[in-house]
PDB file of N, CA and C in Angstrom:
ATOM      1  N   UNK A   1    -168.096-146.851-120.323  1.00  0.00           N
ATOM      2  CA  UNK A   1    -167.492-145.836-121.158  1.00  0.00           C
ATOM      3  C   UNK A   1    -167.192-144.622-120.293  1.00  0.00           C
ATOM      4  N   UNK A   2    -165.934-144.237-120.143  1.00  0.00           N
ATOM      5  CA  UNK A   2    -165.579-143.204-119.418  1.00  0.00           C
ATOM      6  C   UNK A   2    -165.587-141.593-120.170  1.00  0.00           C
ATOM      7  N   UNK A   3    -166.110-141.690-121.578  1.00  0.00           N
ATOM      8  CA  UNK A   3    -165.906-140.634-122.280  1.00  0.00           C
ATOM      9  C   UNK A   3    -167.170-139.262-121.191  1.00  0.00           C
ATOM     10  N   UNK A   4    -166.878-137.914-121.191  1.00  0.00           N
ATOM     11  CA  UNK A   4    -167.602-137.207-120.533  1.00  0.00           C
ATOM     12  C   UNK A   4    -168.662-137.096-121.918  1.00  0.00           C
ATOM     13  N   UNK A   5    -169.984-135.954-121.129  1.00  0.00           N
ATOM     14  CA  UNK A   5    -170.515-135.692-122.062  1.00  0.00           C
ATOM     15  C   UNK A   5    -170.401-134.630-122.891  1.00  0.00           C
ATOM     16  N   UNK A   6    -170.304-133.914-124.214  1.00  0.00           N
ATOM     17  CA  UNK A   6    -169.889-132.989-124.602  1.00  0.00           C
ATOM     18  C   UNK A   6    -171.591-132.301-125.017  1.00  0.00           C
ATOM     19  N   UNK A   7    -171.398-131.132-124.897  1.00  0.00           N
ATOM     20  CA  UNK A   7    -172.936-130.441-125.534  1.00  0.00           C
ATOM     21  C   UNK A   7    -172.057-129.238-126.197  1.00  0.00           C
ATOM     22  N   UNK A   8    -172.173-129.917-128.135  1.00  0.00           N
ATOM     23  CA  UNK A   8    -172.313-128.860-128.963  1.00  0.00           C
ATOM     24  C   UNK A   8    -172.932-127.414-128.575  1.00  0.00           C
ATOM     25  N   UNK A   9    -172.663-126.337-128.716  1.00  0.00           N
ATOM     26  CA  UNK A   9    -173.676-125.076-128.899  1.00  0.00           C
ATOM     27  C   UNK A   9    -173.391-124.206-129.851  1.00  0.00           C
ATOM     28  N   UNK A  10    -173.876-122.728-129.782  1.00  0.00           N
ATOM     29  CA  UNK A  10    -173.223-121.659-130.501  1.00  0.00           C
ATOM     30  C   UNK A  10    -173.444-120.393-129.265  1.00  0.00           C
ATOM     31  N   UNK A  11    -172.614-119.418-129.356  1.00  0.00           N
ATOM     32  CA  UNK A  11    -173.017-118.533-128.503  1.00  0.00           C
ATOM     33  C   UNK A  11    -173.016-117.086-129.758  1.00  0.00           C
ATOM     34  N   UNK A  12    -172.898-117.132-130.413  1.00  0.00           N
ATOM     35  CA  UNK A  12    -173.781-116.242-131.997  1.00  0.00           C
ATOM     36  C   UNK A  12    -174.785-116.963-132.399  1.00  0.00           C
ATOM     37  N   UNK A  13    -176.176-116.370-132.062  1.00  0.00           N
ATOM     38  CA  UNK A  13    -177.019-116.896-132.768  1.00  0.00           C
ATOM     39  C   UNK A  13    -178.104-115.282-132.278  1.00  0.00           C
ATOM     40  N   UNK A  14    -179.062-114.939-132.936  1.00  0.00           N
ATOM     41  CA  UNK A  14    -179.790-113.587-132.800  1.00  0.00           C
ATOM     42  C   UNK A  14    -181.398-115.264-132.659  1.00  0.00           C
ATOM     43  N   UNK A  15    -181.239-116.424-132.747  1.00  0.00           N
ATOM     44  CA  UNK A  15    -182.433-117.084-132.745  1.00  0.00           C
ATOM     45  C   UNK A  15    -183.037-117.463-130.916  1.00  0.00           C
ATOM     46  N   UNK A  16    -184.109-116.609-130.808  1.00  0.00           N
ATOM     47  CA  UNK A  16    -184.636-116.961-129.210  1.00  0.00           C
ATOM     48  C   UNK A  16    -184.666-118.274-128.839  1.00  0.00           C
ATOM     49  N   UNK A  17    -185.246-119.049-129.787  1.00  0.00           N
ATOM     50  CA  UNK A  17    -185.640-120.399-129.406  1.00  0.00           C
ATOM     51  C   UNK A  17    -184.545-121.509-129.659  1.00  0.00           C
ATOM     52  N   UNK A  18    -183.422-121.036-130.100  1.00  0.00           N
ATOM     53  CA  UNK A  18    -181.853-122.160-129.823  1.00  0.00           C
ATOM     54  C   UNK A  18    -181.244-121.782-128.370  1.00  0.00           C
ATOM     55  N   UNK A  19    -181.496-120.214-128.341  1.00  0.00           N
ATOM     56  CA  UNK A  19    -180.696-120.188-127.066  1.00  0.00           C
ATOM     57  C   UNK A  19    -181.096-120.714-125.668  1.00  0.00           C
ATOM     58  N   UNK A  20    -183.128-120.818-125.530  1.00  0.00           N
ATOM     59  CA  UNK A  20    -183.518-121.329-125.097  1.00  0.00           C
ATOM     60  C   UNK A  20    -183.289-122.982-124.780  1.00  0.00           C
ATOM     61  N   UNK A  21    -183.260-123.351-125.836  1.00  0.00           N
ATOM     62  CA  UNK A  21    -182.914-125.228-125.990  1.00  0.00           C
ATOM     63  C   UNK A  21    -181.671-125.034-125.318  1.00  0.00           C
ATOM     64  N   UNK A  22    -180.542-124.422-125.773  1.00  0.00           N
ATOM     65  CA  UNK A  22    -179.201-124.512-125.113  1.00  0.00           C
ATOM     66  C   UNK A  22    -178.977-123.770-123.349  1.00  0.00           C
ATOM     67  N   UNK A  23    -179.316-122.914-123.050  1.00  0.00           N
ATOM     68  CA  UNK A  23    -179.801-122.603-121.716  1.00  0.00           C
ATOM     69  C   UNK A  23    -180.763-123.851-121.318  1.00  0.00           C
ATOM     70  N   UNK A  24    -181.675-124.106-121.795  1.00  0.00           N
ATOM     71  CA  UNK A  24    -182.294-125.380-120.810  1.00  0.00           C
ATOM     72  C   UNK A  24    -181.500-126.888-120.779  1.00  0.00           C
ATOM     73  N   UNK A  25    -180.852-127.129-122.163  1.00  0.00           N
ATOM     74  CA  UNK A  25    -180.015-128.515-121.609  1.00  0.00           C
ATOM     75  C   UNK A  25    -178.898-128.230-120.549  1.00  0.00           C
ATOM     76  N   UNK A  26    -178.123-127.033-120.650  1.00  0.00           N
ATOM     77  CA  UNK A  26    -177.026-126.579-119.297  1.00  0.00           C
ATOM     78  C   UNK A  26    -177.630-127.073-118.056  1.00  0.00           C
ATOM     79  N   UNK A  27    -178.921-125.688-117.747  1.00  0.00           N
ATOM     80  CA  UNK A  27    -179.182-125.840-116.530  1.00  0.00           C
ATOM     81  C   UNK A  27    -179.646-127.282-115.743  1.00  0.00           C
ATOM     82  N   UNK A  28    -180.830-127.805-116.632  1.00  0.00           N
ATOM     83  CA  UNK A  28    -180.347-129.522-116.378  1.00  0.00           C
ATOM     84  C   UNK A  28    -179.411-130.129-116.105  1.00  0.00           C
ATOM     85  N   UNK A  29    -178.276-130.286-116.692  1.00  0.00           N
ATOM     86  CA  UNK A  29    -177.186-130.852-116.621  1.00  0.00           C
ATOM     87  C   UNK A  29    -176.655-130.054-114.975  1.00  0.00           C
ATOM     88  N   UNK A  30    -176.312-128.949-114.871  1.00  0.00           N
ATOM     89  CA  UNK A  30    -175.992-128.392-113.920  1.00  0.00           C
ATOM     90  C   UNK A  30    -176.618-128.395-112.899  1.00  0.00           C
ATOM     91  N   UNK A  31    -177.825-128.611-112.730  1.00  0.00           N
ATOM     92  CA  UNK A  31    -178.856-128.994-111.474  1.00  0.00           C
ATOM     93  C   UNK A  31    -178.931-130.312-111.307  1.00  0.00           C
ATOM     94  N   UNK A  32    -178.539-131.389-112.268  1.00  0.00           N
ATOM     95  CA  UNK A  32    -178.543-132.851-111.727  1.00  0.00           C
ATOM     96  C   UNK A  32    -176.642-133.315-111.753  1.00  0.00           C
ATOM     97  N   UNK A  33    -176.411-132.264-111.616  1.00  0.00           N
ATOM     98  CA  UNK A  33    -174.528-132.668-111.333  1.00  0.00           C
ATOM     99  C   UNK A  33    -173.846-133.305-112.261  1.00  0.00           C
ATOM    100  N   UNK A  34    -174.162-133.359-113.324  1.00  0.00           N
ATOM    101  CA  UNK A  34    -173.873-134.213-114.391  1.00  0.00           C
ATOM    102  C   UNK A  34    -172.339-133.450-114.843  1.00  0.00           C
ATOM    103  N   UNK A  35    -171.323-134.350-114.863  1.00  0.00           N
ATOM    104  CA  UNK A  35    -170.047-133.672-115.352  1.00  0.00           C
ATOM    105  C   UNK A  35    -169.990-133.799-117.270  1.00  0.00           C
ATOM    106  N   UNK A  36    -170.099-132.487-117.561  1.00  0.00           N
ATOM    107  CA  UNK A  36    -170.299-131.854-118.978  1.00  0.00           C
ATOM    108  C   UNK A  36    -169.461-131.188-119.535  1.00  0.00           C
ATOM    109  N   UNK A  37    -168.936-130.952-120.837  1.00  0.00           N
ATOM    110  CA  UNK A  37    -168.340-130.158-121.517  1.00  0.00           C
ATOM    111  C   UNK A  37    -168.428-129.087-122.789  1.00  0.00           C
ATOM    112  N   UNK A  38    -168.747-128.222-122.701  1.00  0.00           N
ATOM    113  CA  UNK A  38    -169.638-127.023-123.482  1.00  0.00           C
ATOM    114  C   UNK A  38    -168.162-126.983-124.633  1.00  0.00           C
ATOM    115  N   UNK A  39    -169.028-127.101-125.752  1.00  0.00           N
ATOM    116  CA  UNK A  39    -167.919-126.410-127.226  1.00  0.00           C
ATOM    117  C   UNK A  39    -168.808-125.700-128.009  1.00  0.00           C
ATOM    118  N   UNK A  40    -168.196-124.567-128.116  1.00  0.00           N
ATOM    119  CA  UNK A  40    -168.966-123.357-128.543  1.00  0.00           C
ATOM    120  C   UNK A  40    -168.324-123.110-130.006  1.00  0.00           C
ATOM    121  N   UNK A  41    -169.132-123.880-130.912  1.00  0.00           N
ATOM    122  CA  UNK A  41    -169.037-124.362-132.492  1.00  0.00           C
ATOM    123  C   UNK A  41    -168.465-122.623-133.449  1.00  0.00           C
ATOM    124  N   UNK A  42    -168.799-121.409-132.380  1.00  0.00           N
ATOM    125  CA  UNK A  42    -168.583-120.429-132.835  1.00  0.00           C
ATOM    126  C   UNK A  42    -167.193-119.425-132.909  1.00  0.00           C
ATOM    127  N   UNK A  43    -166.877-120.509-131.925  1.00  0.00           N
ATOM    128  CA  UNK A  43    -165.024-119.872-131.869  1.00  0.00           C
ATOM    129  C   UNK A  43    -164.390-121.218-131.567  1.00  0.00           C
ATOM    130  N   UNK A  44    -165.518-122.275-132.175  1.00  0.00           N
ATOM    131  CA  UNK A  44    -163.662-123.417-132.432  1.00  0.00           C
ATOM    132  C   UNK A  44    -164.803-124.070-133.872  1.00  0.00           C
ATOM    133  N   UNK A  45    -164.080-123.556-135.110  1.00  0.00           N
ATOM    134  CA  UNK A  45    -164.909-123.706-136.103  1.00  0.00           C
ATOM    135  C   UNK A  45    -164.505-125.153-136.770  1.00  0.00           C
ATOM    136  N   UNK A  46    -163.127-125.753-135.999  1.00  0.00           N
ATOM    137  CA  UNK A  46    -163.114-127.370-136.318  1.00  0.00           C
ATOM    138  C   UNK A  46    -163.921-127.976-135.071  1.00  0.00           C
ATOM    139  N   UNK A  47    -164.616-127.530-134.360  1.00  0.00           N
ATOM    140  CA  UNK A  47    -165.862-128.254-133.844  1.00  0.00           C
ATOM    141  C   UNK A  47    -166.555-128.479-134.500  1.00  0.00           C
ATOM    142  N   UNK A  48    -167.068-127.176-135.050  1.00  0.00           N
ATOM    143  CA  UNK A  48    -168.419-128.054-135.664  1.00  0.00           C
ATOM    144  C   UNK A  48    -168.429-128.653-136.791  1.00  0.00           C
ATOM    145  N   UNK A  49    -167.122-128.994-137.008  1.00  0.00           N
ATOM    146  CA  UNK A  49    -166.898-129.992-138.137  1.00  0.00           C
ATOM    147  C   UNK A  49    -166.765-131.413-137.663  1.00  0.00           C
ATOM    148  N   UNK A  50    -166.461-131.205-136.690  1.00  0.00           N
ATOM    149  CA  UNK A  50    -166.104-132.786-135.863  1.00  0.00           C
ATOM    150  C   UNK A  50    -167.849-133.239-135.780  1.00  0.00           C
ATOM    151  N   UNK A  51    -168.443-131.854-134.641  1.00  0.00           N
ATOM    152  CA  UNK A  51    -169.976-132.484-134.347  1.00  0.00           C
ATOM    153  C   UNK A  51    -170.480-132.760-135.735  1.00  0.00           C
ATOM    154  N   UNK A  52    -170.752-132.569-136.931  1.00  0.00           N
ATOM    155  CA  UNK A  52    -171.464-133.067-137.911  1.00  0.00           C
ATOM    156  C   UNK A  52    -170.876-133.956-138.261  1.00  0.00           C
ATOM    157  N   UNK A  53    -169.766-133.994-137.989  1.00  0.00           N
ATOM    158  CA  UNK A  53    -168.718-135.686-138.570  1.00  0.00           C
ATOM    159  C   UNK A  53    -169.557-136.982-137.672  1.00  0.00           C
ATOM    160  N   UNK A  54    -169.461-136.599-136.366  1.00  0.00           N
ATOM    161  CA  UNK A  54    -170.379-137.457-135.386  1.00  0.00           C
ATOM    162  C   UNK A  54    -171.573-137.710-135.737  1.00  0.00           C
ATOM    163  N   UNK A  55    -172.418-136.962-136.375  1.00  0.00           N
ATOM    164  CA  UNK A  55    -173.838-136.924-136.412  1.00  0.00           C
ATOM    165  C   UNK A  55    -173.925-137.437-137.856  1.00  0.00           C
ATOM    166  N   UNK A  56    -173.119-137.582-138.405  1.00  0.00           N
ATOM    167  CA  UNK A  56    -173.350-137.825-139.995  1.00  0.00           C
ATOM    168  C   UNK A  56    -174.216-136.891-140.635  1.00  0.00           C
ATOM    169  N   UNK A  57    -174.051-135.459-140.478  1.00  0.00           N
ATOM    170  CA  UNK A  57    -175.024-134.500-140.903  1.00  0.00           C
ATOM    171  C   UNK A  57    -174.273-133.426-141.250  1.00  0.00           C
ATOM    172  N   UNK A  58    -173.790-133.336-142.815  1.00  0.00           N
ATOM    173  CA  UNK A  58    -173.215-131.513-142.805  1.00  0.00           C
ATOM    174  C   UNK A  58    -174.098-130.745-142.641  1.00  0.00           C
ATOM    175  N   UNK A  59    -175.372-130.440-142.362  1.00  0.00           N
ATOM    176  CA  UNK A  59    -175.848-129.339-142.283  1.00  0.00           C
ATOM    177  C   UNK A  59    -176.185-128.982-140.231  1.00  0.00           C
ATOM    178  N   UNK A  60    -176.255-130.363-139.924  1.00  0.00           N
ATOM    179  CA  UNK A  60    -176.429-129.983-138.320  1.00  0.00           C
ATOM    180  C   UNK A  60    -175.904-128.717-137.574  1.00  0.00           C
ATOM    181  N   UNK A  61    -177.222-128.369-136.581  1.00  0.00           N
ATOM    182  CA  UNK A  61    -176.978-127.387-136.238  1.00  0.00           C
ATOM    183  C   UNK A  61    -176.978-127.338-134.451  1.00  0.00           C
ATOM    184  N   UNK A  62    -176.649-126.722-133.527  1.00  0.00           N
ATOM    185  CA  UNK A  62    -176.351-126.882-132.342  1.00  0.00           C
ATOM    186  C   UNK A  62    -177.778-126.928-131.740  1.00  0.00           C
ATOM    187  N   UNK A  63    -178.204-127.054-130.491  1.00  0.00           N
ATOM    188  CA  UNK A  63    -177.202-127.880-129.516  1.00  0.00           C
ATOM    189  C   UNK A  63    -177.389-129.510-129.719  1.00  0.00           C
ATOM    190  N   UNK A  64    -176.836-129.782-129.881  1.00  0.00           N
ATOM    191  CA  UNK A  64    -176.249-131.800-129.617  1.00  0.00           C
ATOM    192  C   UNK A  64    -175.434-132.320-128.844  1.00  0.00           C
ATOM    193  N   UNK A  65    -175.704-133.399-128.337  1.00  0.00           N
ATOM    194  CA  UNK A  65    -174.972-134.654-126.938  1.00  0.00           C
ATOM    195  C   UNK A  65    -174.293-135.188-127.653  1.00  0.00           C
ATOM    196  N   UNK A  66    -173.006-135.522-127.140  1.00  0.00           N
ATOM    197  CA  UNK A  66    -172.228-136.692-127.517  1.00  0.00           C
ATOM    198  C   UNK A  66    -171.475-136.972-126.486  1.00  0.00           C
ATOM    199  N   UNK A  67    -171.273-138.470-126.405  1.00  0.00           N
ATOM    200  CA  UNK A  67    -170.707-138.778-125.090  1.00  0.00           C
ATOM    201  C   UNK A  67    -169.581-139.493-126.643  1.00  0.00           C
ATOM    202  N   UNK A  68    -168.153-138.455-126.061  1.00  0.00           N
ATOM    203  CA  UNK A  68    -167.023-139.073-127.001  1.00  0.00           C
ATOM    204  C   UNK A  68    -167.345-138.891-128.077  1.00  0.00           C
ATOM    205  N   UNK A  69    -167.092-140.108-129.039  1.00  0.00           N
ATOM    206  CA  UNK A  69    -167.387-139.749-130.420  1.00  0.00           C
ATOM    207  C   UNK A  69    -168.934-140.516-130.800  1.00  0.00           C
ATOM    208  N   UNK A  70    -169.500-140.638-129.871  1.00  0.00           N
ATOM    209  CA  UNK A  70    -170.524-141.493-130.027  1.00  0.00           C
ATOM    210  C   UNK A  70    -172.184-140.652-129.576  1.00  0.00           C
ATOM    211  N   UNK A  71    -173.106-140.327-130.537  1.00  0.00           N
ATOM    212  CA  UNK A  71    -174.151-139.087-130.943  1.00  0.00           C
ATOM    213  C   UNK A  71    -175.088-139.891-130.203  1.00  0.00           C
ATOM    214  N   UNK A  72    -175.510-138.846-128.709  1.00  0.00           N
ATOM    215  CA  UNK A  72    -176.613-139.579-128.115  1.00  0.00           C
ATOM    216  C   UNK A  72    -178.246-138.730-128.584  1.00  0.00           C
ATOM    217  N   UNK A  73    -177.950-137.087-128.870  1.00  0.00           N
ATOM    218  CA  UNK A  73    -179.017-136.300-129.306  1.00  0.00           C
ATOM    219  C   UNK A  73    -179.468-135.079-129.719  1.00  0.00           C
ATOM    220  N   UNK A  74    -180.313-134.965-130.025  1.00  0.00           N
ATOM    221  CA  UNK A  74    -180.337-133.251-129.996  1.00  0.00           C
ATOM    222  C   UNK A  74    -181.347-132.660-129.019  1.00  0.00           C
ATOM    223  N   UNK A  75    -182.088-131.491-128.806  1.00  0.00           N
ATOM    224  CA  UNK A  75    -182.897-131.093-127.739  1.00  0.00           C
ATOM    225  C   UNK A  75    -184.112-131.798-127.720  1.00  0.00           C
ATOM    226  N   UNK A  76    -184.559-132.030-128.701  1.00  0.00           N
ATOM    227  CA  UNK A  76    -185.845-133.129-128.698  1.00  0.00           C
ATOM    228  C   UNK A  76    -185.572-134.403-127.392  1.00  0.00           C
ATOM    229  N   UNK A  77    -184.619-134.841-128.095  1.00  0.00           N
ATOM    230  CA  UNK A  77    -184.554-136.051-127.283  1.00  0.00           C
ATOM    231  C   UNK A  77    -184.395-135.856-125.913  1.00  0.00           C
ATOM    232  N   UNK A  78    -182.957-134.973-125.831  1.00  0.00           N
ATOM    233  CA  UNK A  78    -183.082-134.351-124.620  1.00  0.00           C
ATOM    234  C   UNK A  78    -184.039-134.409-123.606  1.00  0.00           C
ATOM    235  N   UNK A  79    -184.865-133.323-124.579  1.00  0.00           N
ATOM    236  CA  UNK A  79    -186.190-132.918-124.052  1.00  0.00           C
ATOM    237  C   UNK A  79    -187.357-133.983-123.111  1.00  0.00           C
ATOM    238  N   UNK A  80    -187.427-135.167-124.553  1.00  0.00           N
ATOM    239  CA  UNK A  80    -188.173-136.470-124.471  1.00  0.00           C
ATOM    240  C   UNK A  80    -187.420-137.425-123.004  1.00  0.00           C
ATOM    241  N   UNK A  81    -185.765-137.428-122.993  1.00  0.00           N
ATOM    242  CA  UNK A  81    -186.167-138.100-121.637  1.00  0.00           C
ATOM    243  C   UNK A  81    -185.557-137.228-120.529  1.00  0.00           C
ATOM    244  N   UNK A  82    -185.511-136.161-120.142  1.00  0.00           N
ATOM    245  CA  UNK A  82    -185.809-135.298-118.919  1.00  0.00           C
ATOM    246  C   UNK A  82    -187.316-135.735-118.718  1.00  0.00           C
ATOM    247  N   UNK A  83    -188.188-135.369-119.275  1.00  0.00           N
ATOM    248  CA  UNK A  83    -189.792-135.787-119.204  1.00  0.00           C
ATOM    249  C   UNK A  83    -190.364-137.271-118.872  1.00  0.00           C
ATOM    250  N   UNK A  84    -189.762-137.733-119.629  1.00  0.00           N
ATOM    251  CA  UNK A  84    -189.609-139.227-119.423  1.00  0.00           C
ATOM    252  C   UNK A  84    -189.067-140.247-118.030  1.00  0.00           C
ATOM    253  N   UNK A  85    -188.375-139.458-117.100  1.00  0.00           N
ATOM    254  CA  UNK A  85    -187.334-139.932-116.299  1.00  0.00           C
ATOM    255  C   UNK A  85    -186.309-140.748-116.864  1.00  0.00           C
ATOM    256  N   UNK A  86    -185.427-140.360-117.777  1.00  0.00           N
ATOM    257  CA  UNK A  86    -184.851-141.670-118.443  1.00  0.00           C
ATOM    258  C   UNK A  86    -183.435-140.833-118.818  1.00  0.00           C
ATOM    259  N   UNK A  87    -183.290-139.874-118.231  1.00  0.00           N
ATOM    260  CA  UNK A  87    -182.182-138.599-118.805  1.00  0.00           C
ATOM    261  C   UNK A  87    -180.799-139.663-118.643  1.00  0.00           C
ATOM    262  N   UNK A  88    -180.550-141.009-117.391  1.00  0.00           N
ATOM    263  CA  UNK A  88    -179.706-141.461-117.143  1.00  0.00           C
ATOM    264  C   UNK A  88    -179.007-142.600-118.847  1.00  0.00           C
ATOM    265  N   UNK A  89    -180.633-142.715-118.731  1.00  0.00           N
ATOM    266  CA  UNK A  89    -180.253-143.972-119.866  1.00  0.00           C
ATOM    267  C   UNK A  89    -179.683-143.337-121.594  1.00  0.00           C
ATOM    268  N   UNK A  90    -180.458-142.171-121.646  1.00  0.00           N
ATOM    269  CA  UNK A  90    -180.078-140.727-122.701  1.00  0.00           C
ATOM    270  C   UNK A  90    -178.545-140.687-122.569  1.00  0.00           C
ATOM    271  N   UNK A  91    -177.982-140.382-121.303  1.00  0.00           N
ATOM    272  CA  UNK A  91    -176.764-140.010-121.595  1.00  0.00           C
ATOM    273  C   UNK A  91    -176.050-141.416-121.287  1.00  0.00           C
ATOM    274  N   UNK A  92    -176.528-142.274-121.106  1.00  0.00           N
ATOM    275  CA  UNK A  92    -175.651-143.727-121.501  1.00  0.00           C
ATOM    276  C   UNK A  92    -174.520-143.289-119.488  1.00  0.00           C
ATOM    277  N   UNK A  93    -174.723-142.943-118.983  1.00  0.00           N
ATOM    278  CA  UNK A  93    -174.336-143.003-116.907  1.00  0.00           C
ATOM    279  C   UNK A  93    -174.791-144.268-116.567  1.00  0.00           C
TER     280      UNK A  93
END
């Protein structure tokens, strides 16, 4: 699958601990070279209609993976395989 990876976010949010999750999936991504694409759900507001279309979730909220149209996670998981060594198999590389 040649689709890149996309990471949902918001860049309005006053919440410490989203911006945290979203600053830590970047810098990951950006320290293991991973070619990524940031959509900032807050100034393209048919994003985040698409990302909950993907996720099957109207209420979902940022940050989330999707490689294409296909929902690999949210920061948990993320989270779970950075820790794991398994970040390759997460983003389906």
């Amino acid at each position: 699958m040649a689709d890149s990876i996309t990471v949902y976010y918001t860049s309005v949010s006053s919440d410490m601990q989203l911006k945290h999750k979203q600053t830590y999936i970047l810098n990951i991504l950006e320290s293991k070279k991973i070619d990524f694409t940031v959509v900032d759900i807050a100034v393209e507001p048919e994003a985040k209609e698409k990302m909950r279309e993907i996720l099957e979730n109207p209420k979902a909220i940022p940050p989330q993976l999707c490689k294409g149209d296909v929902y690999l996670g949210d920061y948990e998981a993320f989270y779970d395989a950075v820790e794991n060594s398994e970040l390759n198999t997460f983003l389906r590389l």
